[in-house]
PDB file of N, CA and C in Angstrom:
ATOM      1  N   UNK A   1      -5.916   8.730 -10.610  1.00  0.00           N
ATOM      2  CA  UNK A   1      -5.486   8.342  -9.282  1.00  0.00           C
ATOM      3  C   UNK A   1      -5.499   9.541  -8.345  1.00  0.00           C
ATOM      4  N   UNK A   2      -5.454  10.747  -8.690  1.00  0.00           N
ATOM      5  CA  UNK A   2      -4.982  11.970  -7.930  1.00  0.00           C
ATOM      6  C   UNK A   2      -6.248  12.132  -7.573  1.00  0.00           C
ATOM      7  N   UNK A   3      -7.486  11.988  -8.347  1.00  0.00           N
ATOM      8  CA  UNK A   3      -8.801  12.414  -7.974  1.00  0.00           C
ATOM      9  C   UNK A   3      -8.974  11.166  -7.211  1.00  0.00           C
ATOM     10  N   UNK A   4      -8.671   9.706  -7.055  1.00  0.00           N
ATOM     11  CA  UNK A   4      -9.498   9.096  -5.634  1.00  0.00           C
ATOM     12  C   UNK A   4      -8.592   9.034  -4.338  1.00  0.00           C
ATOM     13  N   UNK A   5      -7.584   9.688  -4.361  1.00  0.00           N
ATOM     14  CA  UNK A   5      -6.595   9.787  -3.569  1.00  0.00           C
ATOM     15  C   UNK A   5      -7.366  11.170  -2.383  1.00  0.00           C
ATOM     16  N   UNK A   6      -7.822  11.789  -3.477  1.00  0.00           N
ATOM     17  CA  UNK A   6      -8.190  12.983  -2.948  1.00  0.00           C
ATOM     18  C   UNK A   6      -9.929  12.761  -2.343  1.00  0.00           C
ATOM     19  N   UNK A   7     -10.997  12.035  -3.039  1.00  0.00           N
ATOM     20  CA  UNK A   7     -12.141  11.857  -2.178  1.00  0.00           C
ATOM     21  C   UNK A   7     -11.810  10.672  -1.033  1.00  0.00           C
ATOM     22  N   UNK A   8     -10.513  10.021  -1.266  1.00  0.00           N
ATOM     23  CA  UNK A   8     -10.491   8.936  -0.278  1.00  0.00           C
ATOM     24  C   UNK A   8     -10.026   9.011   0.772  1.00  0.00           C
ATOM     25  N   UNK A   9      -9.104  10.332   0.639  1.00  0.00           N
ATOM     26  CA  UNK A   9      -8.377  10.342   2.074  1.00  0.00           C
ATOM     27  C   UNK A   9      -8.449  10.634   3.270  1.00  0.00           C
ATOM     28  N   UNK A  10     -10.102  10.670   3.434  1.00  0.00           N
ATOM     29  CA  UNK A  10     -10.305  11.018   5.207  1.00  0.00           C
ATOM     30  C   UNK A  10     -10.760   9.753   5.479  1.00  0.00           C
ATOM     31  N   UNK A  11     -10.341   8.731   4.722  1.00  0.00           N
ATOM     32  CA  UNK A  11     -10.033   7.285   5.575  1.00  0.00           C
ATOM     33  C   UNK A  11      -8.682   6.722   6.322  1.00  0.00           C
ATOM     34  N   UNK A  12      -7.991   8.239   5.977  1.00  0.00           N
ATOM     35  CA  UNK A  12      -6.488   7.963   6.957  1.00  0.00           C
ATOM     36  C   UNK A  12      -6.698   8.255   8.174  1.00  0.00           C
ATOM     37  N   UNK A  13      -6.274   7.569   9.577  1.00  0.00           N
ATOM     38  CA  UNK A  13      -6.417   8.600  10.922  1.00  0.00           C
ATOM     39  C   UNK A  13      -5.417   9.451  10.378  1.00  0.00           C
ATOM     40  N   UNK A  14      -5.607  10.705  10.996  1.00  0.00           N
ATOM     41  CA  UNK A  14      -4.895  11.634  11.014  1.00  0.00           C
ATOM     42  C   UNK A  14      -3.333  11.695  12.355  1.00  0.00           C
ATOM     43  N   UNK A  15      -3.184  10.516  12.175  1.00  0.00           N
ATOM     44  CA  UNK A  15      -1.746  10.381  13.476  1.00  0.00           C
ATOM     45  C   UNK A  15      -0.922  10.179  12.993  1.00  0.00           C
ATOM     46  N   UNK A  16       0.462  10.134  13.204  1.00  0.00           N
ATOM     47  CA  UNK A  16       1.701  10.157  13.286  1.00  0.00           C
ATOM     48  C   UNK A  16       1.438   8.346  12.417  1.00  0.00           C
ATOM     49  N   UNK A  17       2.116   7.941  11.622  1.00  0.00           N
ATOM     50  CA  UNK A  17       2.859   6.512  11.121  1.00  0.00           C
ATOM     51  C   UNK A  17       1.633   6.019  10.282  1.00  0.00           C
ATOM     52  N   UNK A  18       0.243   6.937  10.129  1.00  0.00           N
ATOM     53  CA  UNK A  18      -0.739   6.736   9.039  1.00  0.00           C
ATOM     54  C   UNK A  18      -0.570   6.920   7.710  1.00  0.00           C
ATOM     55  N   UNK A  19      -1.019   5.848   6.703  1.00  0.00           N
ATOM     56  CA  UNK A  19      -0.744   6.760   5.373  1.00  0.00           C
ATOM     57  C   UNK A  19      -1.908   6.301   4.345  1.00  0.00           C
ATOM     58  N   UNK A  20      -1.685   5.760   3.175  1.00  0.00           N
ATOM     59  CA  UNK A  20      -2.399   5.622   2.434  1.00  0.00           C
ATOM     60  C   UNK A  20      -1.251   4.552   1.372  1.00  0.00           C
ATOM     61  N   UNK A  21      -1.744   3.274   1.336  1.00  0.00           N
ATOM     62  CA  UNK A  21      -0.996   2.352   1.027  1.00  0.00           C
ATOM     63  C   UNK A  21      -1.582   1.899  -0.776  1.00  0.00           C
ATOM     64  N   UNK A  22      -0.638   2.366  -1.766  1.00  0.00           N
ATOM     65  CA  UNK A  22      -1.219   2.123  -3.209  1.00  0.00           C
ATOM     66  C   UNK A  22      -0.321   0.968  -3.834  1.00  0.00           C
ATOM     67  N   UNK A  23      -0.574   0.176  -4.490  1.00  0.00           N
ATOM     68  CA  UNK A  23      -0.330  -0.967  -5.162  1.00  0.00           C
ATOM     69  C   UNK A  23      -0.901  -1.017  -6.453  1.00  0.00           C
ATOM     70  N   UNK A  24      -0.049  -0.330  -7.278  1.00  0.00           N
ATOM     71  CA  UNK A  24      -0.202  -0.263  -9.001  1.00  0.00           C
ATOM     72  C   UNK A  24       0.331  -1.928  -9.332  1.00  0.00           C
ATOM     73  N   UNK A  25      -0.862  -2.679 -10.172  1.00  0.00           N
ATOM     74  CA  UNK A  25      -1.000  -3.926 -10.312  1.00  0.00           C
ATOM     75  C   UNK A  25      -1.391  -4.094 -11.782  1.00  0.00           C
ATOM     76  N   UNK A  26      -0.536  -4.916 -13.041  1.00  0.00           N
ATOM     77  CA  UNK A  26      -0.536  -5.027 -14.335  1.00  0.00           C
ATOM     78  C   UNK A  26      -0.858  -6.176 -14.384  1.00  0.00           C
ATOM     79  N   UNK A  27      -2.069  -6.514 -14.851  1.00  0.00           N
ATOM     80  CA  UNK A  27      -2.004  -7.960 -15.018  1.00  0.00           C
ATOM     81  C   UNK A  27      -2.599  -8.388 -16.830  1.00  0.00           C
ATOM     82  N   UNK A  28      -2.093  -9.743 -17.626  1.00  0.00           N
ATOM     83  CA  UNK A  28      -2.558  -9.909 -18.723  1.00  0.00           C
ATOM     84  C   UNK A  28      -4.191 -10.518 -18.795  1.00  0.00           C
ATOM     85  N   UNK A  29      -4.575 -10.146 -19.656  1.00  0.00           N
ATOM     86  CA  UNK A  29      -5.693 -10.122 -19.531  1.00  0.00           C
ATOM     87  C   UNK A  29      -6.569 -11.271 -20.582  1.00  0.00           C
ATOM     88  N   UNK A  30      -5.151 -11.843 -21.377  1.00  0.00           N
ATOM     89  CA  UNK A  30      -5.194 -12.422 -22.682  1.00  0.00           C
ATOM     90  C   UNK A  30      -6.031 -14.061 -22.100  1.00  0.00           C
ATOM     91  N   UNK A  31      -6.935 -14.541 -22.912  1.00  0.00           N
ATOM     92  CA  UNK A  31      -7.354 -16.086 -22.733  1.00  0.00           C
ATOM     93  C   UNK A  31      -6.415 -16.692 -22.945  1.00  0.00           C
ATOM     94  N   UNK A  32      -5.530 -17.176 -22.562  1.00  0.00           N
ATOM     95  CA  UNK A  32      -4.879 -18.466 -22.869  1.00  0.00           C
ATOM     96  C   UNK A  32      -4.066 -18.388 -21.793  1.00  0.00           C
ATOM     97  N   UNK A  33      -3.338 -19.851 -21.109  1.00  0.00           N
ATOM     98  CA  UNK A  33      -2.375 -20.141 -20.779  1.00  0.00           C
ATOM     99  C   UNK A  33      -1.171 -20.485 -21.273  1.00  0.00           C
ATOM    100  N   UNK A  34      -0.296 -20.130 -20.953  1.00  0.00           N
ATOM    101  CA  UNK A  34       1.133 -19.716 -21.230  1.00  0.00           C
ATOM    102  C   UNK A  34       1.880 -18.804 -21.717  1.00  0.00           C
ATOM    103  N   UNK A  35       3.403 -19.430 -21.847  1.00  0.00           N
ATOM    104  CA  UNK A  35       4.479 -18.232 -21.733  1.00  0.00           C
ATOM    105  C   UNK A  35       3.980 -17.580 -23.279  1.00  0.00           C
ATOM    106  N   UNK A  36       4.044 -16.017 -22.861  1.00  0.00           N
ATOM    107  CA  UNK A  36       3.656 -15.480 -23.894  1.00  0.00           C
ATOM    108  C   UNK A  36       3.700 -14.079 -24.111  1.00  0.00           C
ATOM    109  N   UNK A  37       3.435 -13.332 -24.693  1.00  0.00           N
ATOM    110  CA  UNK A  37       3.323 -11.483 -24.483  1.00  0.00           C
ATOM    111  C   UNK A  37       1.894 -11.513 -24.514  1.00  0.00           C
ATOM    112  N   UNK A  38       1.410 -10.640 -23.450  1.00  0.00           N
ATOM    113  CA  UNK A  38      -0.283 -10.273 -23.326  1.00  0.00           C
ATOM    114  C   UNK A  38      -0.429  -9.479 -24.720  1.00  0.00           C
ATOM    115  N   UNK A  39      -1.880  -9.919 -25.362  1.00  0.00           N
ATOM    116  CA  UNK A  39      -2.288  -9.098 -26.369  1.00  0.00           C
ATOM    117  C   UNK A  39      -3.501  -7.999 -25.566  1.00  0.00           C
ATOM    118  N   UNK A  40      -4.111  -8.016 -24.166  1.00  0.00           N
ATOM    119  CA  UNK A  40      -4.937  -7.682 -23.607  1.00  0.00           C
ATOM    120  C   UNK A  40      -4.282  -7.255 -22.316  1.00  0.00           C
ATOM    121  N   UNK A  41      -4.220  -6.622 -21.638  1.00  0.00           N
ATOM    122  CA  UNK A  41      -3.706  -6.321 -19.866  1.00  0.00           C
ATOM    123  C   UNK A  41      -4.749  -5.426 -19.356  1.00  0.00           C
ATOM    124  N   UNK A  42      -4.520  -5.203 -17.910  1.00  0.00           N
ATOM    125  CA  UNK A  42      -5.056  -4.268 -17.494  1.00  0.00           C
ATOM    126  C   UNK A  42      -4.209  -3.742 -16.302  1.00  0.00           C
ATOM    127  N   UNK A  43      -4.717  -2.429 -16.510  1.00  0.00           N
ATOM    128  CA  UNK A  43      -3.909  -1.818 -14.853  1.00  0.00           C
ATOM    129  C   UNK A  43      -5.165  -1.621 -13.886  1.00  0.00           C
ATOM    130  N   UNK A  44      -4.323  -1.522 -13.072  1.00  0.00           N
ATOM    131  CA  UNK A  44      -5.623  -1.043 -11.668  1.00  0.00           C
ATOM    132  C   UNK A  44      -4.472  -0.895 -10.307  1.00  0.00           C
ATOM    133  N   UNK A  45      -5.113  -0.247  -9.589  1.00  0.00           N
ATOM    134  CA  UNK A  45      -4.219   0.186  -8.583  1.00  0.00           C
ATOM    135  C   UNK A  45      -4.984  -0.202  -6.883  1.00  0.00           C
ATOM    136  N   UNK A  46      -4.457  -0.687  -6.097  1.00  0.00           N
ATOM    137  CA  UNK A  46      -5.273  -1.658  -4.763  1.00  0.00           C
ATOM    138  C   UNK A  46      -4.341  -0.112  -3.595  1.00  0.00           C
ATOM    139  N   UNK A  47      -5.368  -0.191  -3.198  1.00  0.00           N
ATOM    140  CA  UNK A  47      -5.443   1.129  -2.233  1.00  0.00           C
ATOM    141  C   UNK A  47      -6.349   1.501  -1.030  1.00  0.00           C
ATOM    142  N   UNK A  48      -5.330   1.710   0.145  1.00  0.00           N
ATOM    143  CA  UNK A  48      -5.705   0.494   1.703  1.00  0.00           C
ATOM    144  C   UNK A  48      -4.855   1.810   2.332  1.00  0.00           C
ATOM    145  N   UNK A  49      -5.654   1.909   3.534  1.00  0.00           N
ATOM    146  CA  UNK A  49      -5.258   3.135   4.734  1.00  0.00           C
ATOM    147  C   UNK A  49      -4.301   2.604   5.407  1.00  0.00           C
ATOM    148  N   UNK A  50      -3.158   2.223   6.160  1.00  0.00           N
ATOM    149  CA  UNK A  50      -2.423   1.384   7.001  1.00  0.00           C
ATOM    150  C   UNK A  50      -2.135   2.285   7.514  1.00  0.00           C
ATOM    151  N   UNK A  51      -1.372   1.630   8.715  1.00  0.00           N
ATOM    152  CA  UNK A  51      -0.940   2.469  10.177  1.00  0.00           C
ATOM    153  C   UNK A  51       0.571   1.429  10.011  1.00  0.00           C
ATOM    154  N   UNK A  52       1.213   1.645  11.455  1.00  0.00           N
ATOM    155  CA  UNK A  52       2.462   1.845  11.563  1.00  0.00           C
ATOM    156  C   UNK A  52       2.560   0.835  11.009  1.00  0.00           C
ATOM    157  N   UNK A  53       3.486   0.027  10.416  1.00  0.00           N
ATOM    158  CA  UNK A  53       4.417  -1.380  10.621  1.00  0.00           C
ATOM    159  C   UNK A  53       4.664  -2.089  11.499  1.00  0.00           C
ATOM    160  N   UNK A  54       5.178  -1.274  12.508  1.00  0.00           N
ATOM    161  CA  UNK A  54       5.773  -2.027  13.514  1.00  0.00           C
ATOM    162  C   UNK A  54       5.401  -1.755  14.506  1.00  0.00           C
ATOM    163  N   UNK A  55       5.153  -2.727  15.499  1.00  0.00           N
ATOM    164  CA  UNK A  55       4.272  -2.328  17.402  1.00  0.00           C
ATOM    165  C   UNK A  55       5.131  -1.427  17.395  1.00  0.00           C
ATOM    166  N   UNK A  56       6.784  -1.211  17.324  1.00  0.00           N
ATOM    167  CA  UNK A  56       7.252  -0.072  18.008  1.00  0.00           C
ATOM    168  C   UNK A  56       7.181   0.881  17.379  1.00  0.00           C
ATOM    169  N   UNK A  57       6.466   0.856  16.104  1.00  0.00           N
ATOM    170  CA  UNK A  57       6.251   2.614  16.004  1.00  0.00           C
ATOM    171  C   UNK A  57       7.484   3.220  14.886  1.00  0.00           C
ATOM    172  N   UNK A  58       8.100   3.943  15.243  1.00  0.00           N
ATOM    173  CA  UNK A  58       9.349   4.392  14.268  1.00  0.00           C
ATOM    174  C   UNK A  58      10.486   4.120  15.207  1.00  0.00           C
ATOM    175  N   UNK A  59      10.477   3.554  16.334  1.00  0.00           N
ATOM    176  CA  UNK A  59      11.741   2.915  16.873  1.00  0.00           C
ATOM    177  C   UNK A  59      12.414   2.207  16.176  1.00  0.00           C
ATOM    178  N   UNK A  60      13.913   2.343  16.277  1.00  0.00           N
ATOM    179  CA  UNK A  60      14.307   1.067  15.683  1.00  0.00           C
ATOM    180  C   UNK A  60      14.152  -0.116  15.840  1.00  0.00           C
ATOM    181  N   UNK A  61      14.656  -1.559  15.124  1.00  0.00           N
ATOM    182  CA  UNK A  61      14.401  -2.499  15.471  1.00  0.00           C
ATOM    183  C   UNK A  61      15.352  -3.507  14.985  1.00  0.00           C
ATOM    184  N   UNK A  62      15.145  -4.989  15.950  1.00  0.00           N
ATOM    185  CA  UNK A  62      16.671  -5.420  15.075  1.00  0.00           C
ATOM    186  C   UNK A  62      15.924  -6.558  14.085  1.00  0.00           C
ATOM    187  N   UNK A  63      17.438  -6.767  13.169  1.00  0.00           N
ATOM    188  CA  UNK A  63      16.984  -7.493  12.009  1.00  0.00           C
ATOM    189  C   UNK A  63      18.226  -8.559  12.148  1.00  0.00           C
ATOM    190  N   UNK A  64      18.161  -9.366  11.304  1.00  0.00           N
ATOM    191  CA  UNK A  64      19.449 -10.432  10.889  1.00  0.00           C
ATOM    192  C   UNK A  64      19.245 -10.991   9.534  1.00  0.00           C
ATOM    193  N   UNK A  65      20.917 -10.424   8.950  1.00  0.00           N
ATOM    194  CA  UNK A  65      20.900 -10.710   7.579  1.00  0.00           C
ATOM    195  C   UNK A  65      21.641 -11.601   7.529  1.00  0.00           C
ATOM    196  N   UNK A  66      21.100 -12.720   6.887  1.00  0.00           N
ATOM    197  CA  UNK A  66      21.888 -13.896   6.465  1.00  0.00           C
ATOM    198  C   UNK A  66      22.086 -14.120   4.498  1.00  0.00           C
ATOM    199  N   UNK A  67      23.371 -14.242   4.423  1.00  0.00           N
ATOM    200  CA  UNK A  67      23.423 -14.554   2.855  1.00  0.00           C
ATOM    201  C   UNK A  67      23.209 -15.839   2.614  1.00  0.00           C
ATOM    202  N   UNK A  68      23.272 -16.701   3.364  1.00  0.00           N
ATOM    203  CA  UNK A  68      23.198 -18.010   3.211  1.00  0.00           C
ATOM    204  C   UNK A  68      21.639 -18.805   2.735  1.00  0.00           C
ATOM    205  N   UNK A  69      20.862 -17.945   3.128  1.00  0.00           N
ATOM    206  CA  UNK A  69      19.709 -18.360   2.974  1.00  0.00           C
ATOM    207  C   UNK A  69      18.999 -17.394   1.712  1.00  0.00           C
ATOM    208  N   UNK A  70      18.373 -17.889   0.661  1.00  0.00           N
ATOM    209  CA  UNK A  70      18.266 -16.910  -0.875  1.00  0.00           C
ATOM    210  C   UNK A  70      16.381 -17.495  -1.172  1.00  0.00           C
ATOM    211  N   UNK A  71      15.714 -16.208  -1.115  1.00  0.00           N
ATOM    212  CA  UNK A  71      14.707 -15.977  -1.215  1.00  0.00           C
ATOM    213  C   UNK A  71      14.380 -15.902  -2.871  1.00  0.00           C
ATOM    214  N   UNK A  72      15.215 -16.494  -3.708  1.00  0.00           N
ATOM    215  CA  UNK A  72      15.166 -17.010  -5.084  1.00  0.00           C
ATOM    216  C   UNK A  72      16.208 -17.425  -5.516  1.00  0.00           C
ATOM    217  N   UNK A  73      16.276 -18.333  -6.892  1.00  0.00           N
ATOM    218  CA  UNK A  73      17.069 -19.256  -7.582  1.00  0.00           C
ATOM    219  C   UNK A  73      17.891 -18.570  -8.352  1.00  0.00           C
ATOM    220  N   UNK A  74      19.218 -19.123  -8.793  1.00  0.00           N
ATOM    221  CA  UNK A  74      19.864 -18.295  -9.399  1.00  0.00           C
ATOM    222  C   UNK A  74      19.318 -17.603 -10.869  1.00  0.00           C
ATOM    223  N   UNK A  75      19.355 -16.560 -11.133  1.00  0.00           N
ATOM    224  CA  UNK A  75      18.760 -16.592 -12.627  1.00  0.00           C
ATOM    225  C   UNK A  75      16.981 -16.052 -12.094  1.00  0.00           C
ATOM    226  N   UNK A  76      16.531 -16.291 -11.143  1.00  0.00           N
ATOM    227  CA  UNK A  76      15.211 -15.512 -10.664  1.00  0.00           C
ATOM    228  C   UNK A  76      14.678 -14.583 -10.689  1.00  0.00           C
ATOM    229  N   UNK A  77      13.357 -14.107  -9.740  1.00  0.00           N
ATOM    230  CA  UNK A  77      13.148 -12.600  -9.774  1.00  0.00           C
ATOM    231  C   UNK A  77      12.843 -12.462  -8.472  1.00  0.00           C
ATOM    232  N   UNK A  78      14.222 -12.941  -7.490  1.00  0.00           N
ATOM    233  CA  UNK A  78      14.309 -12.246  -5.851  1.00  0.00           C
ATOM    234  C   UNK A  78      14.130 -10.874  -5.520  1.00  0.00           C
ATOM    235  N   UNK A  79      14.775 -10.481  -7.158  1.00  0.00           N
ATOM    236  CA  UNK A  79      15.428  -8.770  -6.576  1.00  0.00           C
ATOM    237  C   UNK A  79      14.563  -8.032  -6.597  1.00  0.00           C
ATOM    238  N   UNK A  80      13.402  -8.662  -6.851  1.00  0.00           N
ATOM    239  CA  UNK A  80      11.716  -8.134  -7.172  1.00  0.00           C
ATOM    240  C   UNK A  80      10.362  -8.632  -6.700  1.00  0.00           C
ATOM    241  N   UNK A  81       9.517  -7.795  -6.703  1.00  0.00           N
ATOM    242  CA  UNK A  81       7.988  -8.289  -6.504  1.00  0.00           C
ATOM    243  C   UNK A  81       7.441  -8.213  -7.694  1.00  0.00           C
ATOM    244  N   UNK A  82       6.896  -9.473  -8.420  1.00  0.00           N
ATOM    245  CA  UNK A  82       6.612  -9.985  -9.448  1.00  0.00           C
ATOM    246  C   UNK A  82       5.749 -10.883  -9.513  1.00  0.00           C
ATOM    247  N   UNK A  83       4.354 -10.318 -10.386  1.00  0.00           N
ATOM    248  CA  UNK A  83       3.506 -11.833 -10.271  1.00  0.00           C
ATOM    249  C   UNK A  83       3.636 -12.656 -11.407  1.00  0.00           C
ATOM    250  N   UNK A  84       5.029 -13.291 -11.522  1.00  0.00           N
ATOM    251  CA  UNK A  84       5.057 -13.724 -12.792  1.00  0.00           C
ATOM    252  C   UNK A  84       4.494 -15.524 -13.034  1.00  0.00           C
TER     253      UNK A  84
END
């Protein structure tokens, strides 16, 4: 990773809120469907130049947290990004 990090990176602009966006990704690799432990996986890593987030830049910005509303089931995997 250190070596394509390094021929890849004059695809960043060089400005303020640029970076280099990596996504280390495990996936099973095994033939079959279902619940199971992979006998096969693979890694690979997805890797993308991005700029700011937000139109405003590193300004702040407002948010609203509601508990009432739950982006998973009890017993889930909210507390995570998971391609399960």
């Amino acid at each position: 990773m250190e070596e394509l990090i390094k021929i890849d990176r004059e695809w960043i602009p060089k400005k303020r809120g640029y970076s280099l966006y990596l996504r280390p990704t495990y996936i099973s690799m095994t033939n079959q469907l279902g619940v199971l432990p992979a006998k096969d996986a693979k890694l690979f890593v997805v890797m993308s130049p991005v700029g700011p987030y937000f139109p405003t830049g590193f300004n702040a910005i407002n948010i609203t947290c509601n508990e009432e509303i739950l982006r998973s089931w009890k017993g889930g995997f909210g507390y995570a990004k998971l391609g399960a």
